[in-house]
C-alpha atoms as a PDB file:
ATOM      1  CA  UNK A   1     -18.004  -1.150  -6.310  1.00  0.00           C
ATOM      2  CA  UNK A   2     -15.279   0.205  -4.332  1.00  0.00           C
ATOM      3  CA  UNK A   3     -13.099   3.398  -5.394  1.00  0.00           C
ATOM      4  CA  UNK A   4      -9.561   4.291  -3.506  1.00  0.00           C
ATOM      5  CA  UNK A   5      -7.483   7.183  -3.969  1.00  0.00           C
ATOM      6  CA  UNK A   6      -4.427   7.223  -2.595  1.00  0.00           C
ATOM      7  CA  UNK A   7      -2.454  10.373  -1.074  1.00  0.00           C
ATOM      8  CA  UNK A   8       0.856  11.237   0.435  1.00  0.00           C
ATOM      9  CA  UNK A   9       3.769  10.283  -1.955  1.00  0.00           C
ATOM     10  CA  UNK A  10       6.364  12.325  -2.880  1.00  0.00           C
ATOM     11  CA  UNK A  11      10.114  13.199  -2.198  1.00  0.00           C
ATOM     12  CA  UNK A  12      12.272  12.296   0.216  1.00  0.00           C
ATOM     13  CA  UNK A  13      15.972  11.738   1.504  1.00  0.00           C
ATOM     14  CA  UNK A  14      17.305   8.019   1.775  1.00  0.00           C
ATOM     15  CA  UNK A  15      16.340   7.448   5.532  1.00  0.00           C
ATOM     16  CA  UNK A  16      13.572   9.599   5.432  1.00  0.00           C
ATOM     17  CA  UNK A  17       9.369   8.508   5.775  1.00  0.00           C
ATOM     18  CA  UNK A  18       6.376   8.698   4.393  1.00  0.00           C
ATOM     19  CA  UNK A  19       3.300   7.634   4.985  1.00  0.00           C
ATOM     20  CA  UNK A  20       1.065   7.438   2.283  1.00  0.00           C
ATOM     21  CA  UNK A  21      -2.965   6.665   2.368  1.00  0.00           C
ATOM     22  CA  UNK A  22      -5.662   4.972   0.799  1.00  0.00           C
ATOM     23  CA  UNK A  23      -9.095   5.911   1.389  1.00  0.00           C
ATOM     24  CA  UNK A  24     -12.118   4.341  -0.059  1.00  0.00           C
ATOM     25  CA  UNK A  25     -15.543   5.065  -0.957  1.00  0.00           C
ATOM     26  CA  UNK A  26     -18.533   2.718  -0.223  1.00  0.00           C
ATOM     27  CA  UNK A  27     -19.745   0.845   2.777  1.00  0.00           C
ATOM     28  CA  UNK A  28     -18.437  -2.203   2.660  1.00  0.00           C
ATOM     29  CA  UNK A  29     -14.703  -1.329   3.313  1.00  0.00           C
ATOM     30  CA  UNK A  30     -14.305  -3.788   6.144  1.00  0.00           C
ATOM     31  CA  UNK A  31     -15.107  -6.372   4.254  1.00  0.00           C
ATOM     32  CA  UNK A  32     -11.975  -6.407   2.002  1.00  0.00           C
ATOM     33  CA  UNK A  33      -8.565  -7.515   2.493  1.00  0.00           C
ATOM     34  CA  UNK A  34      -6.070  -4.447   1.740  1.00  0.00           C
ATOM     35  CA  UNK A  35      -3.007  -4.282  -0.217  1.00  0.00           C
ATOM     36  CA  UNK A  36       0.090  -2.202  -1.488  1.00  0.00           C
ATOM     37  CA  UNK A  37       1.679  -3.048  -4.229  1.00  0.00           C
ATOM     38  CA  UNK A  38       4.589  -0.921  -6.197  1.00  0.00           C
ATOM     39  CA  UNK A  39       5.801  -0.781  -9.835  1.00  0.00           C
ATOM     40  CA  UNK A  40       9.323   1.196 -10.239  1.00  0.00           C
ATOM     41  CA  UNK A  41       9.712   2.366 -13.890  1.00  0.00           C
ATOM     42  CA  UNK A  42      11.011  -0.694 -16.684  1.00  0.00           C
ATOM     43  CA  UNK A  43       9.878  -3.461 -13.923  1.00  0.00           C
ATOM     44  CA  UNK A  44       6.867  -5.705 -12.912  1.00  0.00           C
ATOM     45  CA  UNK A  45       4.456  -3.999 -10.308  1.00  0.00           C
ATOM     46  CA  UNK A  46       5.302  -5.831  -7.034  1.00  0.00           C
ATOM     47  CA  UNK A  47       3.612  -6.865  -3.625  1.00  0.00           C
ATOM     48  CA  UNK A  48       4.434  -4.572  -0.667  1.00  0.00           C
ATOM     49  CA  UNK A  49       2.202  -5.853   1.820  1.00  0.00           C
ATOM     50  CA  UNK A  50      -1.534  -6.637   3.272  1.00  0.00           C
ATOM     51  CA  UNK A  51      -3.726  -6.451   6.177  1.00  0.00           C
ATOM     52  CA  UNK A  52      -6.887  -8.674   6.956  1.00  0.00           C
ATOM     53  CA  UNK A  53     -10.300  -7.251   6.911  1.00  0.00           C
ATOM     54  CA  UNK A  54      -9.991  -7.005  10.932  1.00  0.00           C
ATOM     55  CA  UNK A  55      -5.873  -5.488  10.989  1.00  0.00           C
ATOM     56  CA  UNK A  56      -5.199  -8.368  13.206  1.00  0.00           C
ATOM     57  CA  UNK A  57      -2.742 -10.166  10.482  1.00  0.00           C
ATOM     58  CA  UNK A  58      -0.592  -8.045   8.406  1.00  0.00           C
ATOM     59  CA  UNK A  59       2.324  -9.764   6.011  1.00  0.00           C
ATOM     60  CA  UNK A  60       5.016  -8.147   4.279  1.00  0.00           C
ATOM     61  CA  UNK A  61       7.619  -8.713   1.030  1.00  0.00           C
ATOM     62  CA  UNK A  62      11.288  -9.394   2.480  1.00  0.00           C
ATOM     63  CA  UNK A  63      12.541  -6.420   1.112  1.00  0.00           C
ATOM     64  CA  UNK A  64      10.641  -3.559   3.120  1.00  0.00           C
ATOM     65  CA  UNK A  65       9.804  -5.918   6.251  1.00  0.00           C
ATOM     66  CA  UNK A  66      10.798  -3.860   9.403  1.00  0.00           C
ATOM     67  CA  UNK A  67      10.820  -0.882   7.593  1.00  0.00           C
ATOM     68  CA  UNK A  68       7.340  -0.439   6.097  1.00  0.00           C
ATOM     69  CA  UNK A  69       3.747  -1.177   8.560  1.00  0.00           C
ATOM     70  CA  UNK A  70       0.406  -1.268   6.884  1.00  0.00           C
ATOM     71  CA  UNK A  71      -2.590  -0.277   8.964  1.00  0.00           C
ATOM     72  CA  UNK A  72      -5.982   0.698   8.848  1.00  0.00           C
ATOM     73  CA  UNK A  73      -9.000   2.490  10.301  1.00  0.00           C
ATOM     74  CA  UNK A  74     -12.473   0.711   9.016  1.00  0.00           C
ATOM     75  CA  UNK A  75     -14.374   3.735  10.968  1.00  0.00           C
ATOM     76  CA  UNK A  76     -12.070   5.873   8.308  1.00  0.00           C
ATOM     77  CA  UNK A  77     -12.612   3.951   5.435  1.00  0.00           C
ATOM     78  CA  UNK A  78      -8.903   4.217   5.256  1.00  0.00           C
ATOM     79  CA  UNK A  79      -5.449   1.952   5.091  1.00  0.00           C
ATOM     80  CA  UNK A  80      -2.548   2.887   5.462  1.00  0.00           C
ATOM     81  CA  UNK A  81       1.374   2.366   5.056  1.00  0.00           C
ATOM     82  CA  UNK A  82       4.115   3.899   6.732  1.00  0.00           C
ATOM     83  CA  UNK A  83       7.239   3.497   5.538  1.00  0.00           C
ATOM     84  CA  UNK A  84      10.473   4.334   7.386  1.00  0.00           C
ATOM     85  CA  UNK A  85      14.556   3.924   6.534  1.00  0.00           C
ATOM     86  CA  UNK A  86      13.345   4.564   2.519  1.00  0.00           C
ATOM     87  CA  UNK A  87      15.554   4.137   0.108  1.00  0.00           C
ATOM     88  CA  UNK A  88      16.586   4.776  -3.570  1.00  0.00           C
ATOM     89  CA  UNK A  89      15.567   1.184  -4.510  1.00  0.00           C
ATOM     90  CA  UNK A  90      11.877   2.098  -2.674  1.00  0.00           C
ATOM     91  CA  UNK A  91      11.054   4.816  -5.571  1.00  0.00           C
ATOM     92  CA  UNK A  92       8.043   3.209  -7.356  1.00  0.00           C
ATOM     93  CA  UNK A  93       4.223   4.046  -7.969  1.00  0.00           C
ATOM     94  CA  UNK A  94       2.673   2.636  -5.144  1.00  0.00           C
ATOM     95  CA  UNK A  95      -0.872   0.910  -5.523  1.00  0.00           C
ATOM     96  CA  UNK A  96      -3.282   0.362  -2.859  1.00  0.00           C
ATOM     97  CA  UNK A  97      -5.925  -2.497  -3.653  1.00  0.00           C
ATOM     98  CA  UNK A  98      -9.126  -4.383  -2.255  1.00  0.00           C
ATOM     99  CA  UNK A  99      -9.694  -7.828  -2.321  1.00  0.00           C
ATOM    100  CA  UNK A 100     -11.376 -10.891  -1.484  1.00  0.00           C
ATOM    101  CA  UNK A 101      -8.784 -13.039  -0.653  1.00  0.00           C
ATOM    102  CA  UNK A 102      -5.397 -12.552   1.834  1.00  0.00           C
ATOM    103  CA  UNK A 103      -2.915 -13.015  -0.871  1.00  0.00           C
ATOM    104  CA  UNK A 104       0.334 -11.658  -1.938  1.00  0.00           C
ATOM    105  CA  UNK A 105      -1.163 -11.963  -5.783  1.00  0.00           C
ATOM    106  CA  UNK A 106      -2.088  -9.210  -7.749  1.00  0.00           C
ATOM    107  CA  UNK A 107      -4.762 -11.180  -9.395  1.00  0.00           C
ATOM    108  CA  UNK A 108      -6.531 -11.785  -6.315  1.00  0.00           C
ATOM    109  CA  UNK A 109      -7.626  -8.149  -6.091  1.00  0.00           C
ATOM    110  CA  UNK A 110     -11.010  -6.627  -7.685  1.00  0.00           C
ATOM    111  CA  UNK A 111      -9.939  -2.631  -7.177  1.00  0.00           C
ATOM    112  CA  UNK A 112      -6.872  -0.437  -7.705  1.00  0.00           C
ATOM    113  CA  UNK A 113      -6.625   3.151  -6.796  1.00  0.00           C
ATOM    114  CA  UNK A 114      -4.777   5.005  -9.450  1.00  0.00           C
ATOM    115  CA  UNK A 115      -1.215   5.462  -7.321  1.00  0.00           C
ATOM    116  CA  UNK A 116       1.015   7.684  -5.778  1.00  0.00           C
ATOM    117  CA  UNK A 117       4.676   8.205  -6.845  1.00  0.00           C
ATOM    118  CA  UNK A 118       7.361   8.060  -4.298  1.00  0.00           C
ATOM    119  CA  UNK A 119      10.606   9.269  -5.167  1.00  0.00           C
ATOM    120  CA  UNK A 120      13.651   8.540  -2.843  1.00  0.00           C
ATOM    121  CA  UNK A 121      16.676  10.149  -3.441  1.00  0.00           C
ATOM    122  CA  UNK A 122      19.992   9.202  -2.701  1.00  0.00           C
END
């Protein structure tokens, strides 16, 4: 069992950052692949991005590639996502999430952390 509770959302400027972050509970973080996902209000919830169990591979959606970088810290327990150049169309809940596999799928996660609004404002 694996719990995550993510921190660090809130407001910001178009063009401003964040960097939000995930930490987990349990032993065995290192063992899961990482995600971030997003749902903006009235739409789907969306892949962001992951990172393998080591951080060596990392893969992001088109539309924050360059912008956003997921990392993490096994010794933390933590994974993280900074995200730079926000804008309007970046204002979702963001989700981070443990797996088993290195997918873009939602389904291929076991654990959700309850999310963190960020709000970008124009």
């Amino acid at each position: 069992q694996v719990q995550l509770v993510e921190s660090g959302g809130g407001l910001v400027q178009a063009g401003g950052s964040l960097r939000l972050s995930c930490a987990a509970s349990g032993r065995t973080f290192s063992r899961y692949v990482m995600g971030w996902f997003r749902q903006a209000p009235g739409k789907e919830r969306e892949f962001v991005t992951i990172i393998s169990r080591s951080g060596g591979s990392t893969y992001y959606a088109e539309s924050v590639k360059g912008r956003f970088t997921i990392s993490r810290d096994n010794a933390k327990n933590t994974v993280y996502l900074q995200m730079n150049s926000l804008k309007p169309e970046d204002t979702a809940v963001y989700y981070c999430a443990a797996g088993g596999r290195y997918s873009s799928g939602s389904s291929g996660y076991d654990y959700w952390g309850q999310g963190t609004q960020v709000t970008v404002s124009s």
